[in-house]
C-alpha atoms as a PDB file:
ATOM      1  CA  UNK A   1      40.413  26.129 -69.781  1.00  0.00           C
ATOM      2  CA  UNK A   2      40.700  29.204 -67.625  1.00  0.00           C
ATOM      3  CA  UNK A   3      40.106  32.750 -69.206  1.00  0.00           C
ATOM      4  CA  UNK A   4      41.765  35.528 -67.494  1.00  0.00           C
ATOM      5  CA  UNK A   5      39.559  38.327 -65.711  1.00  0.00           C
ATOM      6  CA  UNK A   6      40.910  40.809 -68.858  1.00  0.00           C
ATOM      7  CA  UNK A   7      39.248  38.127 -71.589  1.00  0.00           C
ATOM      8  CA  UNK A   8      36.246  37.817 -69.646  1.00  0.00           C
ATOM      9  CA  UNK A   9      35.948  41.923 -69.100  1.00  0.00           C
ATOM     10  CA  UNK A  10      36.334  42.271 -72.771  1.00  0.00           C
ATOM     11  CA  UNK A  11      33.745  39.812 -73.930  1.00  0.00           C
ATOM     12  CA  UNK A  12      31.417  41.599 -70.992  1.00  0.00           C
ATOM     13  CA  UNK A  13      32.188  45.202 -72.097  1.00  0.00           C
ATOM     14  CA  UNK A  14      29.652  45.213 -75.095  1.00  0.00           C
ATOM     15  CA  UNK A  15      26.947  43.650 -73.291  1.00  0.00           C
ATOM     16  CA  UNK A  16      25.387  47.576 -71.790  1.00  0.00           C
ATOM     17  CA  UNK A  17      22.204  48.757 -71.898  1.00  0.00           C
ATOM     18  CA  UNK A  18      21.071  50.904 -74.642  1.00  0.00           C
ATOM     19  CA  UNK A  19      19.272  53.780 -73.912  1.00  0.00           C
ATOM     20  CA  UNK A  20      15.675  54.348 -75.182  1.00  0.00           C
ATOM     21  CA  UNK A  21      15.015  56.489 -77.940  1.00  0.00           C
ATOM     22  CA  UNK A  22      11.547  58.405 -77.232  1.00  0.00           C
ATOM     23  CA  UNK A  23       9.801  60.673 -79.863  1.00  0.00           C
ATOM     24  CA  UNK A  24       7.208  62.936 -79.631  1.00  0.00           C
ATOM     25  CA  UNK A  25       3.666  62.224 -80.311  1.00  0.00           C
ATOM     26  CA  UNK A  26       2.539  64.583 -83.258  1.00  0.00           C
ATOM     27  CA  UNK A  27      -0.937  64.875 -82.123  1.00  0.00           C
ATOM     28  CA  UNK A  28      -0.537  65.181 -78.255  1.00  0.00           C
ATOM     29  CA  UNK A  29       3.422  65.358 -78.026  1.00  0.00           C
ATOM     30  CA  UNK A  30       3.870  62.733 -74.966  1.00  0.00           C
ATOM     31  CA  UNK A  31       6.506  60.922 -75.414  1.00  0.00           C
ATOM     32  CA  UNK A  32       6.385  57.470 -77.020  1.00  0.00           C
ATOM     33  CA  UNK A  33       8.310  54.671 -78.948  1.00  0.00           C
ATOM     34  CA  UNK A  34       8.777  55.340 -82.028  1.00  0.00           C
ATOM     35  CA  UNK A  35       6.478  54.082 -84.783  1.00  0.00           C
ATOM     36  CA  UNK A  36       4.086  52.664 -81.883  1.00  0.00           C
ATOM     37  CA  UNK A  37       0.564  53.802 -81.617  1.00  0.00           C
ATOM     38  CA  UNK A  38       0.421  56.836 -78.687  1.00  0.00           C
ATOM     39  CA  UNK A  39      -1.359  55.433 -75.472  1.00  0.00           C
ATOM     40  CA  UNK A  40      -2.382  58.485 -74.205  1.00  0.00           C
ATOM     41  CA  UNK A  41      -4.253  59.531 -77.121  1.00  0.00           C
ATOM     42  CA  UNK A  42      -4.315  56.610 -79.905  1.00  0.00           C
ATOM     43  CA  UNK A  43      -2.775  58.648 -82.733  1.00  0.00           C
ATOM     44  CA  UNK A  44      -0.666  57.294 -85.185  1.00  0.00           C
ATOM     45  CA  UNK A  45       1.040  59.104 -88.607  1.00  0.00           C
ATOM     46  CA  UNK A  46      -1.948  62.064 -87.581  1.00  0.00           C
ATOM     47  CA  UNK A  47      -4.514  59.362 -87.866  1.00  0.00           C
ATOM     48  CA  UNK A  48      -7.099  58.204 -84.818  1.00  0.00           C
ATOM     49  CA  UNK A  49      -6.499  54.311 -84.890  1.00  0.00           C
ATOM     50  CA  UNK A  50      -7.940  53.527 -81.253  1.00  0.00           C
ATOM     51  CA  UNK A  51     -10.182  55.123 -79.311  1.00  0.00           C
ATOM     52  CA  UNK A  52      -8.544  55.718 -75.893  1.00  0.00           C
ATOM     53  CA  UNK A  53     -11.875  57.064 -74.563  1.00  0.00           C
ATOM     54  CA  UNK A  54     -13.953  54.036 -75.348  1.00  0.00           C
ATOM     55  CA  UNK A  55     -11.440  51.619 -72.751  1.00  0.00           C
ATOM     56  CA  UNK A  56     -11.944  53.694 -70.165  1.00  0.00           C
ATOM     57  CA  UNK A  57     -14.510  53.803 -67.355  1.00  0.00           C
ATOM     58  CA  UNK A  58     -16.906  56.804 -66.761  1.00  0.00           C
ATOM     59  CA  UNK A  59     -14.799  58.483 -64.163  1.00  0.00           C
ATOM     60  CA  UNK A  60     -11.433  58.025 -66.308  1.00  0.00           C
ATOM     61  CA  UNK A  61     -13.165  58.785 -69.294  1.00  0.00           C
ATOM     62  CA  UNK A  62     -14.428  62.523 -67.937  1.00  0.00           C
ATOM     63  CA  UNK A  63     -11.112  63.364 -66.588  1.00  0.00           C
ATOM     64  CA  UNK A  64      -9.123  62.533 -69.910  1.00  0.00           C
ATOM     65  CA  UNK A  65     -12.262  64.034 -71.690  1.00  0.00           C
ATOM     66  CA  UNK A  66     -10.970  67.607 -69.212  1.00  0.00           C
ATOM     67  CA  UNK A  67      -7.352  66.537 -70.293  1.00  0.00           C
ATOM     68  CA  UNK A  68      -7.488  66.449 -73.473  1.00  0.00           C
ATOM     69  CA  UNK A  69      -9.648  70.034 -74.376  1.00  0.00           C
ATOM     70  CA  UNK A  70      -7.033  72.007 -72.268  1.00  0.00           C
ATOM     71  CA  UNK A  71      -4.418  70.236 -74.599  1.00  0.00           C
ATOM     72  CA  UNK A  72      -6.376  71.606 -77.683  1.00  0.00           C
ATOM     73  CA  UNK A  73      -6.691  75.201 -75.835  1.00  0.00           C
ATOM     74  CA  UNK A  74      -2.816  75.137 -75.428  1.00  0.00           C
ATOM     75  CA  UNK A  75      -2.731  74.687 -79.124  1.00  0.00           C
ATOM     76  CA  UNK A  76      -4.901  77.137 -79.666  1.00  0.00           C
END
């Protein structure tokens, strides 16, 4: 049977996107998903689990090596 345009808005109108919550990494405060292991840095609950350094090739490596020590002078 044929549903009217109304029935099928209806049904449609709960089917938006949700937007996505970011939080802030407490180590390097990027933004990232929450409870997900920070890319840029590899911190999780204030613990190193990966090393983001080691992945990277020798020119990446020295400019997120730069990166990173201004970060810690900000902090400082």
């Amino acid at each position: 049977m044929r549903h009217t345009s109304g029935h099928r808005d209806q049904r449609r109108a709960n089917q938006k996107l949700k937007d996505i919550s970011l939080s802030a990494c407490s180590h390097c405060k990027e933004n990232k998903l929450p409870h997900v292991i920070c890319a840029n840095c590899g911190y999780y609950n204030g613990k190193m689990v990966i090393d983001v350094l080691k992945k990277l090739d020798k020119k990446e490596r020295k400019k997120k090596e730069k990166e990173l020590a201004q970060q810690e002078e900000a902090k400082t």
